[in-house]
Protein backbone atom coordinates (compact mmCIF):
# COMPACT_ATOMS: atom_id res chain seq x y z
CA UNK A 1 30.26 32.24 12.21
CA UNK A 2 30.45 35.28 14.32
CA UNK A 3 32.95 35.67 16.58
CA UNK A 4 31.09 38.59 18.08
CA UNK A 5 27.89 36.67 18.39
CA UNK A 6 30.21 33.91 20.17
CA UNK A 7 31.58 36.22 22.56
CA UNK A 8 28.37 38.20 23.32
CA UNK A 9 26.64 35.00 24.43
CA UNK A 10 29.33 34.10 26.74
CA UNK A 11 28.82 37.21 28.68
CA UNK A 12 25.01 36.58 29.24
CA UNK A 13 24.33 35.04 32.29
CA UNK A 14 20.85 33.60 31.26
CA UNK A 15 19.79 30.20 30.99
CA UNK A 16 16.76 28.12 28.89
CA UNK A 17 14.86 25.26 29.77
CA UNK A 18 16.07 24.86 33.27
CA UNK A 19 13.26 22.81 34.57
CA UNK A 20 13.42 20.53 31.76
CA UNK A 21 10.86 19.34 28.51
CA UNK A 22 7.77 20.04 30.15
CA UNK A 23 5.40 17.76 30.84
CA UNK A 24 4.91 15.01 29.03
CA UNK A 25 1.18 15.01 28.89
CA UNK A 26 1.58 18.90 28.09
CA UNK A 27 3.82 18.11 25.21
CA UNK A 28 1.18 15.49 23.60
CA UNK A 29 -1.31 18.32 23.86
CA UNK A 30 0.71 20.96 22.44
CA UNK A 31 1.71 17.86 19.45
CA UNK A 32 -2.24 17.21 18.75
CA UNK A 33 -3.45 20.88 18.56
CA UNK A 34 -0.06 21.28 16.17
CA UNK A 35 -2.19 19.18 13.54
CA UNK A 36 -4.95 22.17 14.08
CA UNK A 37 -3.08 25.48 14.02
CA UNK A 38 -0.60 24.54 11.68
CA UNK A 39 -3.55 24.10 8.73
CA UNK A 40 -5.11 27.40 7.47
CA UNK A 41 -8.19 25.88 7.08
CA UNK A 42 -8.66 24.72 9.86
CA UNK A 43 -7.18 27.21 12.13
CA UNK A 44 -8.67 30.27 10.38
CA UNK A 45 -12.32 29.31 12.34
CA UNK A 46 -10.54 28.53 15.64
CA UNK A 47 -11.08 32.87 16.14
CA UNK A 48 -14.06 34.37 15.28
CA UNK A 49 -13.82 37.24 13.07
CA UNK A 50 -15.21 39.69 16.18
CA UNK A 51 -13.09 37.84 18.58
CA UNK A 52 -13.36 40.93 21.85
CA UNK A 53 -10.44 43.22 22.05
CA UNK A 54 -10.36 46.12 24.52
CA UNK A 55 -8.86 49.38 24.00
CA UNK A 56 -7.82 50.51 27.79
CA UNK A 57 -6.48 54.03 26.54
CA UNK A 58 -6.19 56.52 23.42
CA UNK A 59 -3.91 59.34 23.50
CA UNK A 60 -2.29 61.66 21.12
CA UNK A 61 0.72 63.17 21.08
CA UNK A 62 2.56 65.82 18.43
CA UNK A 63 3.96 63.16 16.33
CA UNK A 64 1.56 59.89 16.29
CA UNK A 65 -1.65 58.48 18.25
CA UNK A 66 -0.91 55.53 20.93
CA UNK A 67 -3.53 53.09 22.01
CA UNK A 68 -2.90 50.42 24.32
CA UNK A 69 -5.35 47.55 24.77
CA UNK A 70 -5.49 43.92 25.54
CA UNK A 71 -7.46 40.84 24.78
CA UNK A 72 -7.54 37.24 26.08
CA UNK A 73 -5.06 34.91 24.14
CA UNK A 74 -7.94 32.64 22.13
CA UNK A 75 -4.95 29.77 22.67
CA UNK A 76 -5.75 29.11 26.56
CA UNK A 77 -9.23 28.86 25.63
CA UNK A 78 -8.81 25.35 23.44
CA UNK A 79 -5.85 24.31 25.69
CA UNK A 80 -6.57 25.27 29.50
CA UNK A 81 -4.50 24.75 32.54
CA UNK A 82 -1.67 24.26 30.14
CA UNK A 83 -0.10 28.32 30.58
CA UNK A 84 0.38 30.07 33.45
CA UNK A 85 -2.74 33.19 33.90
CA UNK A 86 -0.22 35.49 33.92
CA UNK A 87 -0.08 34.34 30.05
CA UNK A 88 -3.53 34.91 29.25
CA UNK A 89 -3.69 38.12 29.04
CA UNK A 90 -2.12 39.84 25.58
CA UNK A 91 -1.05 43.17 26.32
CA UNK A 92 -0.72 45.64 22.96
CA UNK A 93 -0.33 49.40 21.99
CA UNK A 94 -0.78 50.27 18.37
CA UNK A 95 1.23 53.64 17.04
CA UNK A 96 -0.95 55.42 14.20
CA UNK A 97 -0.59 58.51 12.52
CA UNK A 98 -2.78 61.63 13.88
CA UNK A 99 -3.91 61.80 10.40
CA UNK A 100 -3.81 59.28 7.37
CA UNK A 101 -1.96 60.18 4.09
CA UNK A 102 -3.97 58.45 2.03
CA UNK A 103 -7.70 57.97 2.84
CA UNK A 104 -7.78 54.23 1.02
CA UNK A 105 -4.16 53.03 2.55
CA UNK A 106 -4.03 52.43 6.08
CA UNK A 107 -0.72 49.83 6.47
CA UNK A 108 -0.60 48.65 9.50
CA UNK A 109 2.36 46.55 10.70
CA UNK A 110 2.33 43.77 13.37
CA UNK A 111 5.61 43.25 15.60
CA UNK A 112 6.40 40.29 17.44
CA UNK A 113 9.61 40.28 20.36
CA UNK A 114 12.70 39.41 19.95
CA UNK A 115 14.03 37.04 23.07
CA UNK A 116 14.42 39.25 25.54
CA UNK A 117 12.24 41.97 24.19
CA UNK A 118 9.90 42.86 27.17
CA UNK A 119 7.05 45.17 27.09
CA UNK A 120 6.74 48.08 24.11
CA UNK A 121 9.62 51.02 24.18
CA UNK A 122 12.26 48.93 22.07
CA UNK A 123 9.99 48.44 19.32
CA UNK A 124 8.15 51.79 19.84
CA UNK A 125 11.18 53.36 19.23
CA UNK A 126 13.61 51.83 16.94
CA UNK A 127 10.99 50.35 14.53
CA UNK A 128 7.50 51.64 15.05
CA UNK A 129 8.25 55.63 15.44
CA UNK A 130 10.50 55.61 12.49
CA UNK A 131 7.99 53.52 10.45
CA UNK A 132 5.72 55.77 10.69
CA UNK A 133 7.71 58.98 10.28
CA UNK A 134 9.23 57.17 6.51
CA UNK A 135 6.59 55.61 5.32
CA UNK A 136 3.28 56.51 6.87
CA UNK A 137 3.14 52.83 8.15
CA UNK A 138 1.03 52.28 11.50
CA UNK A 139 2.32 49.29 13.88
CA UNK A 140 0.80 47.03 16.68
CA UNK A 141 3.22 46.25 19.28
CA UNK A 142 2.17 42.65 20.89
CA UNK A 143 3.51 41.75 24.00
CA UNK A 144 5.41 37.82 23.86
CA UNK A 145 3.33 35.57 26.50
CA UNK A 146 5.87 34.86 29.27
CA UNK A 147 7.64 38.15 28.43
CA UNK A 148 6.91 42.27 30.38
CA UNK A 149 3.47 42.41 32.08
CA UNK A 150 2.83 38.31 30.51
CA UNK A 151 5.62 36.75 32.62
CA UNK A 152 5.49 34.53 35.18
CA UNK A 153 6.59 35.93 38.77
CA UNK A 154 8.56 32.96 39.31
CA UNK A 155 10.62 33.20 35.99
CA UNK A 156 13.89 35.02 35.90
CA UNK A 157 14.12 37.68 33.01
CA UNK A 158 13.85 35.62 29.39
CA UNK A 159 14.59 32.51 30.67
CA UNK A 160 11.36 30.28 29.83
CA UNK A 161 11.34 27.55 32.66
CA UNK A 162 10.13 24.30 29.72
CA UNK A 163 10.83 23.51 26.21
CA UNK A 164 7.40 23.13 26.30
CA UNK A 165 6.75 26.98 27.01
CA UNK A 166 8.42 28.17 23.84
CA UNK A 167 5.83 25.85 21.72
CA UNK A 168 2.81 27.72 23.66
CA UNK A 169 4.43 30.78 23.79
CA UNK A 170 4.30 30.33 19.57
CA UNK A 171 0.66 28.64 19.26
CA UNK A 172 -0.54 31.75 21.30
CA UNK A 173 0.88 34.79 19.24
CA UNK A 174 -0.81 32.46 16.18
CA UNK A 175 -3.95 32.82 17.46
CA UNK A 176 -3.68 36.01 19.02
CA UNK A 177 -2.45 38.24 15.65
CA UNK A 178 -4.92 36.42 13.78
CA UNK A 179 -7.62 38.58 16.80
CA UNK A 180 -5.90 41.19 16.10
CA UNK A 181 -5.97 41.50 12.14
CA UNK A 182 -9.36 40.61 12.26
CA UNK A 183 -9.72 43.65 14.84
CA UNK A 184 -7.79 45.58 11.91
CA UNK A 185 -10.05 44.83 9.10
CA UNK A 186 -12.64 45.85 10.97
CA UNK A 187 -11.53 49.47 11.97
CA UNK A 188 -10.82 49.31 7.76
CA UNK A 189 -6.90 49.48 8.11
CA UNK A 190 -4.65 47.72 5.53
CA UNK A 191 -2.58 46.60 4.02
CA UNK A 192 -1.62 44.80 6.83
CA UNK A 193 1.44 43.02 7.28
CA UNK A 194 3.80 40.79 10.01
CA UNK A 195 7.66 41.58 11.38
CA UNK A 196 9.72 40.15 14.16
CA UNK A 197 13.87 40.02 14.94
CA UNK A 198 14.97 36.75 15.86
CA UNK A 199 13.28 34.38 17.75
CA UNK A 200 10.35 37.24 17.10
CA UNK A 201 10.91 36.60 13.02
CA UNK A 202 10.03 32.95 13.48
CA UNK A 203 7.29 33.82 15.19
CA UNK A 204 5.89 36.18 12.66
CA UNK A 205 6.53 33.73 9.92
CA UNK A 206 4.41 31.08 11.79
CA UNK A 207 1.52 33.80 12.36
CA UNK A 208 1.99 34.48 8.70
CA UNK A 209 1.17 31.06 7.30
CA UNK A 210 -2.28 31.35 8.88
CA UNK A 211 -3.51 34.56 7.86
CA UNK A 212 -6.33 33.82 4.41
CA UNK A 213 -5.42 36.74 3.01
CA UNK A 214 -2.06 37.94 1.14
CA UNK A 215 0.01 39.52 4.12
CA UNK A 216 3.09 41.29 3.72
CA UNK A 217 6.19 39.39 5.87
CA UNK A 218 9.91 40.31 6.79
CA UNK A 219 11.11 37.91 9.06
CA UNK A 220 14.54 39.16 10.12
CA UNK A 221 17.26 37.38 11.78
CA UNK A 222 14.96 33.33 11.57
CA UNK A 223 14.95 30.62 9.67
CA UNK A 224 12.81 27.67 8.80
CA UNK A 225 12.98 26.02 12.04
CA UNK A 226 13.90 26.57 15.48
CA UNK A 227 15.93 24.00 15.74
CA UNK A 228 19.08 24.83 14.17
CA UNK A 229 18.97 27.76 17.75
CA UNK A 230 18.61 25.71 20.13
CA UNK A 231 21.20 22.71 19.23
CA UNK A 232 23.58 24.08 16.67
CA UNK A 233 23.71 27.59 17.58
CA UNK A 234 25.66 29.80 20.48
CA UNK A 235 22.18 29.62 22.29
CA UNK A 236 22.76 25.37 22.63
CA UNK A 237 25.49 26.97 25.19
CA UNK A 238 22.80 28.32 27.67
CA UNK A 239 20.67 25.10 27.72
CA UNK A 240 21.37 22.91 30.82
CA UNK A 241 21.61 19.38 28.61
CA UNK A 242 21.93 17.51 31.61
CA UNK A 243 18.50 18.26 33.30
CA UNK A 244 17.05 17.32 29.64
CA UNK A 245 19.17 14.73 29.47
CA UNK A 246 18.31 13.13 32.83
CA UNK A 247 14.79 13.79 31.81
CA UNK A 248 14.27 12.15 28.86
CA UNK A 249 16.05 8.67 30.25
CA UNK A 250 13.98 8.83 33.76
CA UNK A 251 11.29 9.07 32.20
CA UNK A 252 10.23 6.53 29.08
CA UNK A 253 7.11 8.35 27.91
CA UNK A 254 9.18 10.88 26.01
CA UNK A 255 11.58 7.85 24.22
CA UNK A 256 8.81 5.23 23.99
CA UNK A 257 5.40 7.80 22.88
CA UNK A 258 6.64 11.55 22.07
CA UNK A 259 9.51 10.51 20.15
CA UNK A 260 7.20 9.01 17.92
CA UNK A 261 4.86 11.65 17.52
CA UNK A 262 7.40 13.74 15.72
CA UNK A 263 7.06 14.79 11.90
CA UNK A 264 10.07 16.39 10.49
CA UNK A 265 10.16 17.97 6.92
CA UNK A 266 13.92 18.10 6.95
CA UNK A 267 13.81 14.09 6.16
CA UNK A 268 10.79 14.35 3.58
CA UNK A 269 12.01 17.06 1.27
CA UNK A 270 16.31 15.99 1.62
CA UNK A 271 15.28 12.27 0.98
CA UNK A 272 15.81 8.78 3.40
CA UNK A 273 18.95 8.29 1.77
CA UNK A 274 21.13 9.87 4.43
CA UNK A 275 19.45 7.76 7.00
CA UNK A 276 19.12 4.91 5.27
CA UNK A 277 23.52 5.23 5.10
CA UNK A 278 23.55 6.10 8.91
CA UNK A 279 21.17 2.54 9.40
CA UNK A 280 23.82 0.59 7.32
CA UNK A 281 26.55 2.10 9.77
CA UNK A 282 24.92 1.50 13.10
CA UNK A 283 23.29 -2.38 12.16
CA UNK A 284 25.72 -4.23 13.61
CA UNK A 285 26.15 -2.13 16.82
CA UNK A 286 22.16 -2.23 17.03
CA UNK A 287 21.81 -5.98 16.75
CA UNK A 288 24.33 -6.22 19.34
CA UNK A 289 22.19 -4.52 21.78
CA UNK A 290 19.20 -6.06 20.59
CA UNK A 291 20.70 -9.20 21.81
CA UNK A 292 21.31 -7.79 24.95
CA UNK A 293 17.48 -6.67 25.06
CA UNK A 294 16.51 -10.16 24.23
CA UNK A 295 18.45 -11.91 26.97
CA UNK A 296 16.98 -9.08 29.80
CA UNK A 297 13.24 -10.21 28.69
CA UNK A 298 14.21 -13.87 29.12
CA UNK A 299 15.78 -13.81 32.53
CA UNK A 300 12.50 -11.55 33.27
CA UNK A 301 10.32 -14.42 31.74
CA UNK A 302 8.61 -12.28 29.57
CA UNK A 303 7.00 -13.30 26.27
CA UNK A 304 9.24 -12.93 23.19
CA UNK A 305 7.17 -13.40 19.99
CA UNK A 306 9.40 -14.22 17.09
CA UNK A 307 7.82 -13.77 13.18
CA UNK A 308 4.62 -13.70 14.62
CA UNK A 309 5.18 -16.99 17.20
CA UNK A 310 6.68 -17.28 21.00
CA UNK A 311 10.11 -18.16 20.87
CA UNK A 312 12.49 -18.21 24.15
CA UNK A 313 15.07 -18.13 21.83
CA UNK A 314 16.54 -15.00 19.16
CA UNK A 315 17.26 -16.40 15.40
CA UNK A 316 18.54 -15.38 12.41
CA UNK A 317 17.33 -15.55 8.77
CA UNK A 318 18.94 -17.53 6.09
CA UNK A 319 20.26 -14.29 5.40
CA UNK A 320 21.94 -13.50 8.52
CA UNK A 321 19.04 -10.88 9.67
CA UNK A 322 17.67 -11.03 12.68
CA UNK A 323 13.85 -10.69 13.06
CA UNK A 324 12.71 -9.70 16.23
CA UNK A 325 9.28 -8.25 18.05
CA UNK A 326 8.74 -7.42 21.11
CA UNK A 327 5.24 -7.71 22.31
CA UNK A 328 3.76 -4.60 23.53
CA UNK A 329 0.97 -3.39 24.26
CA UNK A 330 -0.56 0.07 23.22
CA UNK A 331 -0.97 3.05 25.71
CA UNK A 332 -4.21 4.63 25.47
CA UNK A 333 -5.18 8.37 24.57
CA UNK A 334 -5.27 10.74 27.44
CA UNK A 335 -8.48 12.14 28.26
CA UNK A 336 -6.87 15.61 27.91
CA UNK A 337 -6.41 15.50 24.82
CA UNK A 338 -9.91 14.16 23.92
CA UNK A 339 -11.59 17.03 25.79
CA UNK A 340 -8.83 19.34 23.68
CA UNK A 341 -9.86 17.88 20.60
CA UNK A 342 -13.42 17.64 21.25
CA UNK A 343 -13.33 21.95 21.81
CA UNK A 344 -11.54 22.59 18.34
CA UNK A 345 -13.86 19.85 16.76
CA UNK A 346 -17.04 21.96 18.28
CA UNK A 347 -15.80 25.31 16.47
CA UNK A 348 -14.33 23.95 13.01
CA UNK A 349 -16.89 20.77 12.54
CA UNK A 350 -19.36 22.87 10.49
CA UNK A 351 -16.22 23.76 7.97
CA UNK A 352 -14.71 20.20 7.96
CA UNK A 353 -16.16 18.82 4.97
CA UNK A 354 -14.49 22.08 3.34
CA UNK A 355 -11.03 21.00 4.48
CA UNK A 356 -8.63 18.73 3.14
CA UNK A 357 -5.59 18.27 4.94
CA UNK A 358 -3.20 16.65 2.49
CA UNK A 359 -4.00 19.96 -0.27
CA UNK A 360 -0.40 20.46 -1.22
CA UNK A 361 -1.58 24.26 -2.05
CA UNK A 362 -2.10 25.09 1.80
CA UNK A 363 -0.48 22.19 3.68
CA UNK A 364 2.99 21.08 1.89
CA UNK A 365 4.67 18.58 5.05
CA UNK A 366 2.72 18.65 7.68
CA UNK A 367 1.14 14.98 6.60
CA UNK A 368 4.38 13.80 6.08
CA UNK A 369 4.85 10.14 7.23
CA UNK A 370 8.75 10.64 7.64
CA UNK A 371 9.11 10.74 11.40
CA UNK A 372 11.94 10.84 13.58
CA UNK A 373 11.09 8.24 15.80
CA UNK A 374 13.15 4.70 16.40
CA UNK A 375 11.70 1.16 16.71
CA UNK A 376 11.01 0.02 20.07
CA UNK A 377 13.49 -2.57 20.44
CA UNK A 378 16.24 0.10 19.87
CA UNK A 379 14.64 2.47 22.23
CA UNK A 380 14.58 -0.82 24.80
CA UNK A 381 18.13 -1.58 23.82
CA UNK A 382 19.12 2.15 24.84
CA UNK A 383 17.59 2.00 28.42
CA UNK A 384 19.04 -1.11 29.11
CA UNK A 385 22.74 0.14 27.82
CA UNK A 386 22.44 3.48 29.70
CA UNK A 387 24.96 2.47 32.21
CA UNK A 388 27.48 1.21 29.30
CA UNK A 389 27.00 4.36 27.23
CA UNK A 390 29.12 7.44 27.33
CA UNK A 391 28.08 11.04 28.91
CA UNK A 392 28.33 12.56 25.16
CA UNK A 393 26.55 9.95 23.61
CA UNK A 394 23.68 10.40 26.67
CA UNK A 395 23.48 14.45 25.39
CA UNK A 396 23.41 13.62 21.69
CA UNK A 397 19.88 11.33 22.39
CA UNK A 398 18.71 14.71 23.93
CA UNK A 399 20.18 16.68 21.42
CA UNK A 400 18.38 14.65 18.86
CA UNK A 401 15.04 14.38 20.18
CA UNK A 402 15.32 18.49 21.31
CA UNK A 403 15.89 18.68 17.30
CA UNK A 404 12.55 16.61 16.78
CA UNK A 405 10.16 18.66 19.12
CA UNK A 406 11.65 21.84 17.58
CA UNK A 407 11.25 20.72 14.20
CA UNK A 408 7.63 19.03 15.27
CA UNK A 409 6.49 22.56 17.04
CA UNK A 410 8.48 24.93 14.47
CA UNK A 411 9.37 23.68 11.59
CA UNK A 412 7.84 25.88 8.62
CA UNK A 413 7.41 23.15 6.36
CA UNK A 414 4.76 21.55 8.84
CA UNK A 415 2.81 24.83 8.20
CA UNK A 416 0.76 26.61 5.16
CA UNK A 417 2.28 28.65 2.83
CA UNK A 418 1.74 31.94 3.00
CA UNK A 419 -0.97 33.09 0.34
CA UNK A 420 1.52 35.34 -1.28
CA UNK A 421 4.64 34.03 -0.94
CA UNK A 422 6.01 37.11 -3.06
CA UNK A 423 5.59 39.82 -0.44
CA UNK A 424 7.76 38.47 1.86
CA UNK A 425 11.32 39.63 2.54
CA UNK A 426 13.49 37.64 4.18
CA UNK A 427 16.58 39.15 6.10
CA UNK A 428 19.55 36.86 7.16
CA UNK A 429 23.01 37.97 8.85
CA UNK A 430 25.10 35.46 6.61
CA UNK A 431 27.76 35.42 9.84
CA UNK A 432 24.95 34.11 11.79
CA UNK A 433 26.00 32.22 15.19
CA UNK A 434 22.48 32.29 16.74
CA UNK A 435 20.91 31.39 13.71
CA UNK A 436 22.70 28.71 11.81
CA UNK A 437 21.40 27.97 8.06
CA UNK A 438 23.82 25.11 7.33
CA UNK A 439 22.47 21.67 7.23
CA UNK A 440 18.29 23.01 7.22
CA UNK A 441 15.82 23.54 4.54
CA UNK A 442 15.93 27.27 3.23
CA UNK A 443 13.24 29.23 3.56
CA UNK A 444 12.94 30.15 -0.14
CA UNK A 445 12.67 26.51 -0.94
CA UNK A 446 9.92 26.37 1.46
CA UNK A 447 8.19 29.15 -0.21
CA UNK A 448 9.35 29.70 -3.75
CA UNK A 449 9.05 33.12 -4.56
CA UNK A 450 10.14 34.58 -1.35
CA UNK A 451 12.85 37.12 -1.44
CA UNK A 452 16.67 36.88 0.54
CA UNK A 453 18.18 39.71 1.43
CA UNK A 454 21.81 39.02 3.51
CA UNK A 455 23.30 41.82 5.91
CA UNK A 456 27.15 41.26 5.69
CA UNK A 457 27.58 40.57 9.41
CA UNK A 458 26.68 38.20 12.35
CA UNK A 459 23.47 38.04 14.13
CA UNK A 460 24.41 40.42 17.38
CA UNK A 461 25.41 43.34 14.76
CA UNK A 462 22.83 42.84 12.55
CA UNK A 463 20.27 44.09 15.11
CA UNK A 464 22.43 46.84 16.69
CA UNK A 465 23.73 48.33 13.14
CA UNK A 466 20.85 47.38 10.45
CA UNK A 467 17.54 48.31 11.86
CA UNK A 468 17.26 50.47 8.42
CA UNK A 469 17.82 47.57 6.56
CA UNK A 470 14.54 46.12 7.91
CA UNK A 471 12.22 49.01 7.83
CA UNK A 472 13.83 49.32 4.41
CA UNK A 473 12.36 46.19 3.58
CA UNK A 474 9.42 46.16 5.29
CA UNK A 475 8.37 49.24 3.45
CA UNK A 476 9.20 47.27 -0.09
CA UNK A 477 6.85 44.82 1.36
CA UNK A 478 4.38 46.73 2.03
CA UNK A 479 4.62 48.71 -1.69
CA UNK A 480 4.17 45.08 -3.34
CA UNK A 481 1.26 44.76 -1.64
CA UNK A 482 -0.27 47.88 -2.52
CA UNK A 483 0.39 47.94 -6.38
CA UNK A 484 -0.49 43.83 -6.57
CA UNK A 485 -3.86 44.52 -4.56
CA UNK A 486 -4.71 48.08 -3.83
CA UNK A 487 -4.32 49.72 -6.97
């Protein structure tokens, strides 16, 4: 790992997540309309193919042409009340060339910010401008939701206020490039492709997968998930674990019904025979508690039902095994996300008998039953314990379940594959301390095909030193497109 990467963090006085996961009802939202935008199919209809979007001003200057124009994020329109209105309002400029070079080829080149990227200039002029200028390729220049002109007035610089806010920040910039290549077809530009640096690479690979058409990609800087950042990374440094951590245990609907709403491809594709050695190492501990569970209910004089039958007392089987359940009973849906559901169901029912959600060609995890969840006598057992159980072993449960809603909200493998898996070009700092690869599912396993190019450096000097390196390969993106479909 970067030591530079280590060091640079350190100085940075920012801090993520402060007020905590979000809110819980927030988060099941967020998890439902997941199952939506995560499926081509289905989220291809959720923005109509003359979705509005306003050009505000048109100027140009000796070198290029600069519009600037806006449109309202599609997202806040299927989940309202759940982003601030300072969100709802995408800010863009798009840098073209006062005169075409070719009059069939008109690349054009979305960019989505880096974390702390706010507003257009860095963009404009380390990426966009020289684009351009090399290789004739025109850019749009989004603006994040929650970053410049989209940020709330009560957040401080990058420093997103929920957990929560990073997974809308993501389902909007989805939606919203989707408007916006739709907007590009229909001014007849293209090829048209996706980039981002960091935390804006992820995002671009995410706004990738949903795109119908083959789309050129260079995610640079990102991985698979988001959830190597945020707990293995130097940015797990500048997340206040306690607030999370106090959180999750204060409140039981994110142990008892969130928890268990999470799908992780990590488990499906590396097998359940990691876990299954982790189960054999934790039984007896986890029996132990469960006794202690047991013995709470009783004093409480609540109803123990034992292999189907109330028993006041615990047993064992002839094998030694204990066999305990703990009657419950079930929580019922929350009328927000019924009305959510109901809104996407009134725009994509007419295409439903068209879609097939399991279709391994466009949807390759994201029905995958492996879940990181826990059974509900172990998440009973861990509440009761929390007075008995150390301060580290408090932060790893939040650790862990952090890892599950990033991997839930995130995780590439819950997403389509790209059309075209061969235009994209990935590009990795193999010193990378924000970005840790060790441990989480490539990205060219994820999308075989896929190209890896490594920069020979951590993550910190990879964007100060190599932005040549990732026009360089966003222009050999671009050429595969062109000789595999315009020629």
């Amino acid at each position: 790992m970067s030591r530079f990467d280590q060091l640079y963090r350190r100085l940075l006085l920012s801090k993520f997540f402060t007020k905590g996961w979000g809110k819980p009802e927030n988060l099941k939202r967020i998890f439902e309309f997941r199952k939506t935008i995560s499926n081509r199919e289905t989220c291809k209809h959720l923005v109509e193919k003359d979705y509005p979007v306003h050009i505000e001003k048109d100027v140009t200057y000796s070198d290029c042409r600069i519009m600037e124009g806006y449109l309202i994020s599609p997202f806040c329109r299927y989940l309202p009340g759940i982003a601030p209105l300072e969100v709802e309002k995408a800010s863009f400029q798009v840098i073209l060339p006062r005169e075409w070079k070719h009059p069939r080829l008109k690349p054009v080149c979305l960019h989505l910010a880096g974390t702390g990227d706010h507003f257009f200039w860095r963009r404009r002029a380390l990426m966009a401008r020289p684009l351009l200028k090399e290789a004739g390729i025109a850019s749009i220049i989004l603006e994040n939701p929650y970053y410049g002109s989209r940020k709330p007035k009560s957040q401080t610089r990058s420093s997103l206020h929920n957990v929560s806010d990073l997974f809308v920040m993501g389902g909007a910039l989805v939606l919203e490039s989707l408007a916006l290549f739709n907007w590009c077809e229909r001014q007849g530009w293209g090829p048209l492709g996706l980039t981002g640096v960091s935390m804006g690479g992820h995002m671009a690979s995410l706004a990738a997968t949903n795109w119908d058409k083959p789309i050129s990609l260079v995610p640079c800087l990102s991985w698979s998930t988001a959830s190597c950042a945020f707990t293995q990374g130097v940015l797990s440094g500048a997340i206040p674990w306690e607030v999370l951590q106090t959180q999750y245990f204060e409140d039981s609907v994110y142990e008892e019904e969130i928890r268990n709403l999470i799908y992780s491809p990590e488990a499906l594709y590396k097998g359940a025979y990691p876990y299954g050695q982790q189960f054999v190492k934790d039984y007896p501990a986890s029996m132990q508690n469960l006794d202690q569970v047991l013995e709470h209910y009783r004093q409480r004089g609540q109803e123990i039902i034992l292999n189907g039958s109330a028993n006041a007392n615990g047993s064992a089987s002839a094998n030694g095994s204990h066999s305990y359940e703990l009657a419950q009973s079930q929580s019922s849906t929350p009328t927000k996300i019924a009305m959510d559901t109901e809104k996407i169901s009134n725009v994509t029912k007419s295409e439903q008998t068209k879609v097939k959600l399991s279709d391994p060609q466009t949807l390759q995890y994201a029905t995958s039953k492996s879940r990181l969840s826990v059974p509900n006598w172990a998440a009973n057992s861990l509440k009761l314990s929390r007075k008995k159980i150390s301060k580290k072993s408090l932060t790893q449960e939040s650790v862990e379940f952090m890892r599950g809603v990033m991997d839930e909200c995130t995780h590439l493998g819950n997403f389509s594959i790209p059309v075209d898996p061969s235009l994209i070009i990935i590009v990795a700092a193999k010193q990378d301390a924000y970005i840790p690869r060790n441990g989480v599912l490539s990205l060219d396993k994820l999308w075989p095909g896929a190209e890896i190019r490594y920069i020979n450096s951590g993550h910190v000097a990879a964007f100060l030193l190599n932005m040549d390196v990732f026009r360089k390969a966003i222009i050999d993106s671009f050429d595969r497109q062109t000789k595999k479909y315009y020629s």
